[in-house]
Protein backbone atom coordinates (compact mmCIF):
# COMPACT_ATOMS: atom_id res chain seq x y z
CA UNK A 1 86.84 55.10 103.89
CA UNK A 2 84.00 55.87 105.89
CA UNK A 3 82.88 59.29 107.81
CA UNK A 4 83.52 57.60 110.92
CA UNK A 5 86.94 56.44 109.39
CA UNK A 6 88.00 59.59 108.56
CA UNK A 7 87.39 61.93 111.65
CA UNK A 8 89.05 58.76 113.73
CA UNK A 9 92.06 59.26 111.37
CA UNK A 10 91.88 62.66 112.23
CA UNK A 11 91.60 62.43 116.13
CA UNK A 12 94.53 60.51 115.57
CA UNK A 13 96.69 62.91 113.75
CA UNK A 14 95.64 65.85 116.03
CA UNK A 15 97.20 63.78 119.08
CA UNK A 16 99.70 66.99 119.51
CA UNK A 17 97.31 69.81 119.03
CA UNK A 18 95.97 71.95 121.83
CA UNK A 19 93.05 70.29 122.91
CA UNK A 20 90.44 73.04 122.70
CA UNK A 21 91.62 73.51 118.91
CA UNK A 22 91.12 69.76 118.54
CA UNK A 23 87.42 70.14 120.00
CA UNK A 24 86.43 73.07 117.61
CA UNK A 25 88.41 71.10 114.55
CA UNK A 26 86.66 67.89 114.95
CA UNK A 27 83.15 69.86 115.17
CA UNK A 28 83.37 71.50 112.49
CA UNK A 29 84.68 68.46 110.58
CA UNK A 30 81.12 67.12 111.82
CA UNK A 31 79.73 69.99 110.41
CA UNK A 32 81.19 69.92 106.82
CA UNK A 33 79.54 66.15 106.61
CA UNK A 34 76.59 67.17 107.97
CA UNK A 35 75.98 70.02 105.21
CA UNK A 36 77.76 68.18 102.69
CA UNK A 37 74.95 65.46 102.95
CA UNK A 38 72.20 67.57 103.02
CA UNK A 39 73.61 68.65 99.83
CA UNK A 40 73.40 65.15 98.29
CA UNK A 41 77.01 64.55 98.78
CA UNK A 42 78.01 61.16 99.52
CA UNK A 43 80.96 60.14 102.07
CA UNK A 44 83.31 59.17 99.09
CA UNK A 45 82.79 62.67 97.42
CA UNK A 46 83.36 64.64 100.55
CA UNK A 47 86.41 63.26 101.57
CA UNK A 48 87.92 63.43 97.78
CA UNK A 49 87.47 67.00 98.32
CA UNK A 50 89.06 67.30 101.39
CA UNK A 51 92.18 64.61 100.88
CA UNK A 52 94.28 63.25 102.84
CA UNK A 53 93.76 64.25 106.65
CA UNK A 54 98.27 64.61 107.01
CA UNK A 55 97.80 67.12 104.09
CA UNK A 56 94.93 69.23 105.56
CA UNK A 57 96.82 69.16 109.38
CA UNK A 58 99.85 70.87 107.81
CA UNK A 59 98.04 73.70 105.90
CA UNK A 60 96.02 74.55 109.36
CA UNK A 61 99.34 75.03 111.28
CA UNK A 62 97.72 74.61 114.42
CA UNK A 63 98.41 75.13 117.98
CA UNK A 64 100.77 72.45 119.96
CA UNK A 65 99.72 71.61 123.65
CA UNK A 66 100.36 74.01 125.97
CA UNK A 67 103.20 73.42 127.18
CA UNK A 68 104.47 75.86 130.36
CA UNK A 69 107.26 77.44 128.90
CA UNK A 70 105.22 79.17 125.07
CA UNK A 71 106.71 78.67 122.01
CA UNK A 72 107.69 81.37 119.45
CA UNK A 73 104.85 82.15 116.83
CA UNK A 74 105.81 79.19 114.16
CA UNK A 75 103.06 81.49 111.83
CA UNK A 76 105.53 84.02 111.34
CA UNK A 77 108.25 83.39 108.06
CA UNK A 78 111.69 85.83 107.94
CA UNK A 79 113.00 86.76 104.65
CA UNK A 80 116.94 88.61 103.82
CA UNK A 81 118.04 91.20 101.45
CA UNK A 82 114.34 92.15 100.03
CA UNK A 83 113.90 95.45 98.30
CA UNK A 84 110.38 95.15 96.94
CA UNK A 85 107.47 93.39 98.45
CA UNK A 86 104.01 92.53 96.16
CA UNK A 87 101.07 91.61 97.86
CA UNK A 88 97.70 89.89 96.12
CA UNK A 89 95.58 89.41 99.16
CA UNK A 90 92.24 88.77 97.68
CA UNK A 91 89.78 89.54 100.63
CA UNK A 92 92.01 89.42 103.42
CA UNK A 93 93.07 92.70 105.05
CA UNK A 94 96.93 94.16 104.71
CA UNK A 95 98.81 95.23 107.30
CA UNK A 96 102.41 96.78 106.19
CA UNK A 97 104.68 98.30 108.79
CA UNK A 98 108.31 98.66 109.11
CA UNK A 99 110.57 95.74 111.09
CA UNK A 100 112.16 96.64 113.99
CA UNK A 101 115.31 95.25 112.27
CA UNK A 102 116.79 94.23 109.10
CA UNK A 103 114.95 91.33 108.24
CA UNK A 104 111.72 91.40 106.33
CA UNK A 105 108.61 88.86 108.53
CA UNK A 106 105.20 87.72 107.05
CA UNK A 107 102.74 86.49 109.47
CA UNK A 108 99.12 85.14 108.47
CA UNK A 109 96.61 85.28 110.93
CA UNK A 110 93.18 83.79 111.11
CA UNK A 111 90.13 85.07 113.47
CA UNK A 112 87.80 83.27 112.80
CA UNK A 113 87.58 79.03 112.51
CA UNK A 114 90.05 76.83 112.30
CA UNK A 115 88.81 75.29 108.98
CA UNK A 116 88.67 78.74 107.60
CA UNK A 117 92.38 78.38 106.63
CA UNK A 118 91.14 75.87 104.48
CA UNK A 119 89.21 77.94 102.45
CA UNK A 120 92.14 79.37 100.29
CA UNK A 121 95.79 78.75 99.74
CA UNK A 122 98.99 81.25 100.58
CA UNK A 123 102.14 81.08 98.63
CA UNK A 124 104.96 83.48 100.54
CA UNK A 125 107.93 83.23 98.04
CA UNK A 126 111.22 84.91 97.59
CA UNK A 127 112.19 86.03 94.24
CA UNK A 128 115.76 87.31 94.14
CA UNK A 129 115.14 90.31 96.02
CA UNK A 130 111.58 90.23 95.81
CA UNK A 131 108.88 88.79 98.10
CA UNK A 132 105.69 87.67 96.34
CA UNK A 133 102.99 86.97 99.00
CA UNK A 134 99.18 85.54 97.13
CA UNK A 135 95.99 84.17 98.42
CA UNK A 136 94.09 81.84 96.25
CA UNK A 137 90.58 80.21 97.25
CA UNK A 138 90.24 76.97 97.20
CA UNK A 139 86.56 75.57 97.12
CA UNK A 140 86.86 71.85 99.38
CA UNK A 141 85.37 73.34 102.31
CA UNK A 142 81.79 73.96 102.40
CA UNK A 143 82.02 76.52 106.05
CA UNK A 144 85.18 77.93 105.03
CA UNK A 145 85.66 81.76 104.24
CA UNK A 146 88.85 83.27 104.13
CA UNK A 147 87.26 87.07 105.34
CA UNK A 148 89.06 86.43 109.05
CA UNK A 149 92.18 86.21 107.25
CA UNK A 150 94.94 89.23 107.91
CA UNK A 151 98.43 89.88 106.22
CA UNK A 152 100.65 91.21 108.39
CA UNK A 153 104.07 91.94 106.72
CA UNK A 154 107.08 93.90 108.58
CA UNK A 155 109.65 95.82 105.97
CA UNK A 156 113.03 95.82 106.45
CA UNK A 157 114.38 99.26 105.70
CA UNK A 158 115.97 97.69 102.47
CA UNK A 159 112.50 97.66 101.20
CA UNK A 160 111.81 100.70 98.38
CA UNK A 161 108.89 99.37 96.44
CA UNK A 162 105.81 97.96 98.30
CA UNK A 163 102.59 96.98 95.82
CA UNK A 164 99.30 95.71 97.24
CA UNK A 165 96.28 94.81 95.61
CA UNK A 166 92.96 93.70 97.67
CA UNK A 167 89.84 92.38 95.84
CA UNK A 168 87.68 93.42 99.29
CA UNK A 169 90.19 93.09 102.05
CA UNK A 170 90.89 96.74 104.09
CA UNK A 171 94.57 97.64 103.39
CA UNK A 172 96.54 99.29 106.43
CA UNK A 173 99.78 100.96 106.00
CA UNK A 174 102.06 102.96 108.40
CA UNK A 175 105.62 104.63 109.58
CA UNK A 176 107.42 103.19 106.12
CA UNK A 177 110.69 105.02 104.47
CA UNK A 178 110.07 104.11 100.48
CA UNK A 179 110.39 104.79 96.98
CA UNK A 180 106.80 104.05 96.11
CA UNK A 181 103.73 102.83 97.68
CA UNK A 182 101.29 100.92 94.98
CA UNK A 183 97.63 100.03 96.06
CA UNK A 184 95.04 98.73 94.07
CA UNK A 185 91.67 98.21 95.90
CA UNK A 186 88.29 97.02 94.82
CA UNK A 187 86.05 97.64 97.39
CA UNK A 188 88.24 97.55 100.33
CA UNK A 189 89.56 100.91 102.00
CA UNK A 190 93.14 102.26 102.14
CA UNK A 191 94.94 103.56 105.56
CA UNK A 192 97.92 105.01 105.47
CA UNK A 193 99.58 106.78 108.18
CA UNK A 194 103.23 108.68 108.50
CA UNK A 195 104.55 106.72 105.04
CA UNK A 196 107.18 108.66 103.70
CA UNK A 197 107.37 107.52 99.10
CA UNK A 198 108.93 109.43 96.61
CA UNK A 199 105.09 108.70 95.23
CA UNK A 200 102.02 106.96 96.56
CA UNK A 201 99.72 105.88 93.73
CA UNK A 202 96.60 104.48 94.79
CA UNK A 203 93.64 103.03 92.81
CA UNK A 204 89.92 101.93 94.26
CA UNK A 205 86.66 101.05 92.63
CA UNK A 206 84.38 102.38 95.42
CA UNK A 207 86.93 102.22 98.37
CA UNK A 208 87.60 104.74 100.42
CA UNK A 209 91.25 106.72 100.71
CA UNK A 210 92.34 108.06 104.39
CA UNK A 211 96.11 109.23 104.88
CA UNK A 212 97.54 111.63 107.43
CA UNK A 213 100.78 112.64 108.27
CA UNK A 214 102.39 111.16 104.93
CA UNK A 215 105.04 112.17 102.54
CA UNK A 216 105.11 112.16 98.90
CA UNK A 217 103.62 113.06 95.45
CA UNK A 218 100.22 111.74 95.37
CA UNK A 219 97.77 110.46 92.49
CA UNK A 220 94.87 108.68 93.51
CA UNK A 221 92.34 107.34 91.22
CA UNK A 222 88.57 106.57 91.93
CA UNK A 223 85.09 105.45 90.88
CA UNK A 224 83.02 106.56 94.20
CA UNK A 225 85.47 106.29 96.85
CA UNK A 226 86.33 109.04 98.86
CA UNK A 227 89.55 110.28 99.39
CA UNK A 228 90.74 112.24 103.18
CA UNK A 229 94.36 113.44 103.33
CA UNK A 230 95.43 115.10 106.46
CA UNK A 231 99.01 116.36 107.20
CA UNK A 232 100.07 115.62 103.66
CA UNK A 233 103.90 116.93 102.33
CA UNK A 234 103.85 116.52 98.89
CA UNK A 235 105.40 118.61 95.70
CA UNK A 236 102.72 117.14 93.45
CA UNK A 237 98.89 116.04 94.58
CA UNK A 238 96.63 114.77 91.49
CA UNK A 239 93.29 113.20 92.94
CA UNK A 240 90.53 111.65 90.15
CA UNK A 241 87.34 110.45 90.79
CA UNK A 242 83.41 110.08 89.33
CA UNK A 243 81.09 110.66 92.53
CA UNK A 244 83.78 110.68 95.60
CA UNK A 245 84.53 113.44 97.74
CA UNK A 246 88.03 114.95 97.48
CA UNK A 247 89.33 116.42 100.45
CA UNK A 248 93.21 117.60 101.04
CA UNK A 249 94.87 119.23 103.75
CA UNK A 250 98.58 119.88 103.62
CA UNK A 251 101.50 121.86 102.20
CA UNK A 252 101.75 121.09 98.29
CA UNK A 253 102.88 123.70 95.65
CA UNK A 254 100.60 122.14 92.85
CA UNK A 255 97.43 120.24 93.02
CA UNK A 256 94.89 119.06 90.55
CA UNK A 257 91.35 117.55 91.27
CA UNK A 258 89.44 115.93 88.37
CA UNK A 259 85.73 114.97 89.45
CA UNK A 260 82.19 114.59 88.13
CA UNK A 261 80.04 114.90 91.01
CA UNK A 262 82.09 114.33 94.30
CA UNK A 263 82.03 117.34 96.67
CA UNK A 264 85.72 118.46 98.40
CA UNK A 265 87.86 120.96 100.50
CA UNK A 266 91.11 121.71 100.22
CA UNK A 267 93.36 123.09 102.55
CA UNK A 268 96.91 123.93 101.39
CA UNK A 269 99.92 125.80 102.28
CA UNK A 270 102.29 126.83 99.72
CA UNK A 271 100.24 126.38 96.87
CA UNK A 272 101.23 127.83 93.37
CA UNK A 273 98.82 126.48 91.42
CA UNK A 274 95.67 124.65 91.97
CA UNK A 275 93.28 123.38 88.86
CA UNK A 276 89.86 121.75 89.74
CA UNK A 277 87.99 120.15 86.81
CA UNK A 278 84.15 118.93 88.03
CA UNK A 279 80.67 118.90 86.33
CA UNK A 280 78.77 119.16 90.08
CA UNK A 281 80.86 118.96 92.70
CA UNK A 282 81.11 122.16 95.02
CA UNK A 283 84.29 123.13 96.50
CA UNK A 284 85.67 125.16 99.17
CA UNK A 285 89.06 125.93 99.02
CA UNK A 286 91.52 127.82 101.29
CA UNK A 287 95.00 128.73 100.51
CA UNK A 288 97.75 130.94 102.18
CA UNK A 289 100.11 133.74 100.72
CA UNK A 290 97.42 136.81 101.32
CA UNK A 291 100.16 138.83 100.78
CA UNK A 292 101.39 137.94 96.96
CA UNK A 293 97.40 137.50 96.28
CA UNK A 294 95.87 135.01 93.74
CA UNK A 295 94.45 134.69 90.37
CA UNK A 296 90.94 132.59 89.96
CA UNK A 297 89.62 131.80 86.87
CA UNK A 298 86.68 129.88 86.22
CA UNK A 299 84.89 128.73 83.21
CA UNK A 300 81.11 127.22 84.20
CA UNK A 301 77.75 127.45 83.16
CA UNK A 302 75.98 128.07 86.13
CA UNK A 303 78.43 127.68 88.89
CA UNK A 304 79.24 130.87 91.78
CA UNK A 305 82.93 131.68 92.32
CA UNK A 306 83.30 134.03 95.62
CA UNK A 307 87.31 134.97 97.59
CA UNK A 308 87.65 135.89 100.59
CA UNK A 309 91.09 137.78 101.16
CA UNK A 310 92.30 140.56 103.96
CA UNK A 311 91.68 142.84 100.59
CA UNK A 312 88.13 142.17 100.61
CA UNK A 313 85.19 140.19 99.21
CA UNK A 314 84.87 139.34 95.87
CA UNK A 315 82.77 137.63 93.32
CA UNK A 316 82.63 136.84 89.79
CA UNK A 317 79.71 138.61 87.93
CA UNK A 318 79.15 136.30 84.90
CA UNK A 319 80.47 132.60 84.86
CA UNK A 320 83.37 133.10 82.81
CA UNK A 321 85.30 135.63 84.79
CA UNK A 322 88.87 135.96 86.83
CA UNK A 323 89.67 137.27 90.39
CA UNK A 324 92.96 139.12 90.61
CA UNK A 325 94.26 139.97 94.26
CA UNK A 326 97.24 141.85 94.32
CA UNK A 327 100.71 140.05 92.46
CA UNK A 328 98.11 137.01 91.79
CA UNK A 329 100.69 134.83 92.68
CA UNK A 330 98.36 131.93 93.65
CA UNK A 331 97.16 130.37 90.61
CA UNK A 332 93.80 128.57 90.93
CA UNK A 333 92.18 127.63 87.32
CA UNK A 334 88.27 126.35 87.48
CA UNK A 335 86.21 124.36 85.30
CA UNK A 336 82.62 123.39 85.91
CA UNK A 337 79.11 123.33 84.40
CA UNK A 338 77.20 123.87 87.62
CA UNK A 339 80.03 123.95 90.14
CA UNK A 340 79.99 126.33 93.52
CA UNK A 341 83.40 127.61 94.52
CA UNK A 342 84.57 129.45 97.91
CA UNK A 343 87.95 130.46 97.91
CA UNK A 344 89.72 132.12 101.19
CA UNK A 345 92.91 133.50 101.23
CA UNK A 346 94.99 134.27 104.52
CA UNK A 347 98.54 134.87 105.92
C-alpha cells in the first residue's frame, strides 16, 4: 500500500466523523509522512507502524457529524460497586472529584491534536471492586505527545481508597469523603482541596504540595518540593523534605517537620507538641494556649531561638537552652546546626 493508498483508506473510514476533525486528522496524517520521510522512512515502514487505519479510527474516538439534536459524551465509561480507585497516569494530569451519584465515571480528555491520542494507550478496567485506570506510550506516531491528555474520574461515595501516581502530570483532587488518599508524584504538583481521609500520604520528587480546607492525618514526603497547607484538621501532621519549604496552618495537636535546608511557618491551634528537626532551614512558628504556656527546647550550633508570649520576650542565651512559660503545656522540641527560630504564643 501506498501513501496515497492509505490516507484514501482513511478518508474513507472517516465518512461519519465531524468534518472539521476529518480536516485536522487527514493533515496531520500528511504530516506524520512528511517527517517520517525526512527521517529516511519509507512508505512500507510508516504505515507498519501505524496499522491498520479501522484500528487507529477506534482508539481516536472521534467526533460524529453534527447532528442537531448532541449526543451524550461517548468518552465518558460508568463503573458499579467500586471501593478503591488506582490511577497510573504517566504525564497526564488527574482530576478526582466526587459523583453526583452512586456510580463511579472515567472520562479521558484530549486538548491538544487529534493524533495525540495516539501517542499512548489507556486501559480503564474493573477489578472486583477495584478500578485500575493506566496510560502507556506507545511510540508509532512521530507528532504525538500525550501532555494534552487529562483524567477526569468522579467517585462514588462507596469509594474509601483512592491511589494516584503521575510521572509529570499535575494531580487535582477535591470535596472527597475517604479512608485514604495515596499520591505519588515525580515532578508534577498535588492540589487538594476540602478532602476529608482518615490519612493523606503524599510523596513528590521536586513537586510541589498545596491543600486547604482538608481533613486528616498528614505525612508528606519530599526531595525539593514545597509543601502549603491551609485550613488543615488533622490529629497527626508529619511533613519531610531535603530543600522544600514547609508551611502549615491549621488545628493539629502534634506535628513534626524533618528538613535539611527548606525554610517554613507554622500556624497551629491546639498544638501539644511540635518537634522540628533541620540543618538550615529557619522557622517561624506560632501557636495558641498563652494561658497554659509552652516549653522550647532547642539543641543547635549556631541557631537563635526567641518567644513571644503576653508574659514577655524571651530568648535563649547559649544554643542548648529551654524556654518555660508558665504550666509549659505546649511542647515544642528543636534541633538544628544553624537554624533561626521565632516562636509566638497567643490566646
Amino acid at each position: 500500500m501506498t501513501k496515497n493508498e492509505y490516507l484514501e483508506a482513511l478518508e474513507r473510514a472517516l465518512h461519519n466523523t465531524d468534518d472539521d476533525a476529518k480536516a485536522e486528522l487527514i493533515s496531520d496524517f500528511e504530516e506524520h509522512f512528511a517527517v517520517g520521510k525526512a527521517n529516511g522512512r519509507t512508505d512500507d515502514d510508516i504505515i507498519a507502524s501505524l496499522g491498520l487505519v479501522e484500528d487507529l479510527i477506534a482508539a481516536l474516538d472521534l467526533p460524529p457529524k453534527k447532528m442537531s439534536t448532541p449526543k451524550p459524551d461517548s468518552n465518558a465509561q460508568t463503573f458499579a460497586g467500586i471501593t478503591s480507585v488506582e490511577v497510573d497516569s504517566l504525564h497526564a494530569e488527574v482530576s478526582v472529584t466526587a459523583s453526583n451519584d452512586e456510580w463511579t465515571r472515567v472520562r479521558l480528555k484530549s486538548d491538544g491534536k487529534l493524533v495525540d491520542k495516539l501517542a499512548y494507550s489507556t486501559e480503564v478496567v474493573q477489578r472486583g471492586q477495584t478500578l485500575s485506570i493506566k496510560v502507556e506510550p506507545i511510540k508509532r506516531f512521530f507528532l504525538s505527545s500525550a501532555s494534552d491528555l487529562t483524567i477526569e474520574v468522579a467517585i462514588a461515595s462507596t469509594v474509601q481508597q483512592v491511589r494516584l501516581e503521575s510521572a509529570s502530570g499535575d494531580v487535582h483532587v477535591a470535596d472527597l469523603a475517604l479512608q485514604q488518599l495515596n499520591v505519588r508524584s515525580a515532578s508534577g504538583d498535588v492540589h487538594a482541596h476540602r478532602v476529608n481521609a482518615h490519612r493523606l500520604d503524599g510523596t513528590t520528587a521536586s513537586g510541589d504540595f498545596h491543600l486547604e480546607g482538608c481533613r486528616g492525618e498528614l505525612a508528606i514526603n519530599t526531595a525539593s518540593g514545597g509543601v502549603f497547607a491551609k485550613l488543615h484538621e488533622a490529629t497527626q501532621v508529619q511533613m519531610r523534605s531535603a530543600s522544600g519549604d514547609l508551611n502549615f496552618e491549621g488545628r493539629c495537636p502534634n506535628v513534626s517537620i524533618n528538613t535539611a535546608s527548606g525554610d517554613g511557618r507554622l500556624d497551629v491551634i491546639g498544638a501539644d507538641q511540635i518537634t522540628i528537626h533541620t540543618v538550615s532551614g529557619d522557622f517561624d512558628i506560632d501557636v495558641d494556649r498563652a494561658n497554659e504556656g509552652l516549653s522550647a527546647v532547642m539543641k543547635s550550633v549556631s541557631g537563635d531561638l526567641v518567644v513571644r508570649s503576653p508574659e514577655g520576650t524571651f530568648q535563649a542565651d547559649r544554643h542548648h537552652d529551654a524556654i518555660t512559660i508558665k504550666g509549659g503545656a505546649v511542647r515544642i522540641n528543636l534541633k538544628s546546626v544553624s537554624a533561626d527560630f521565632k516562636i509566638h504564643q497567643h490566646h
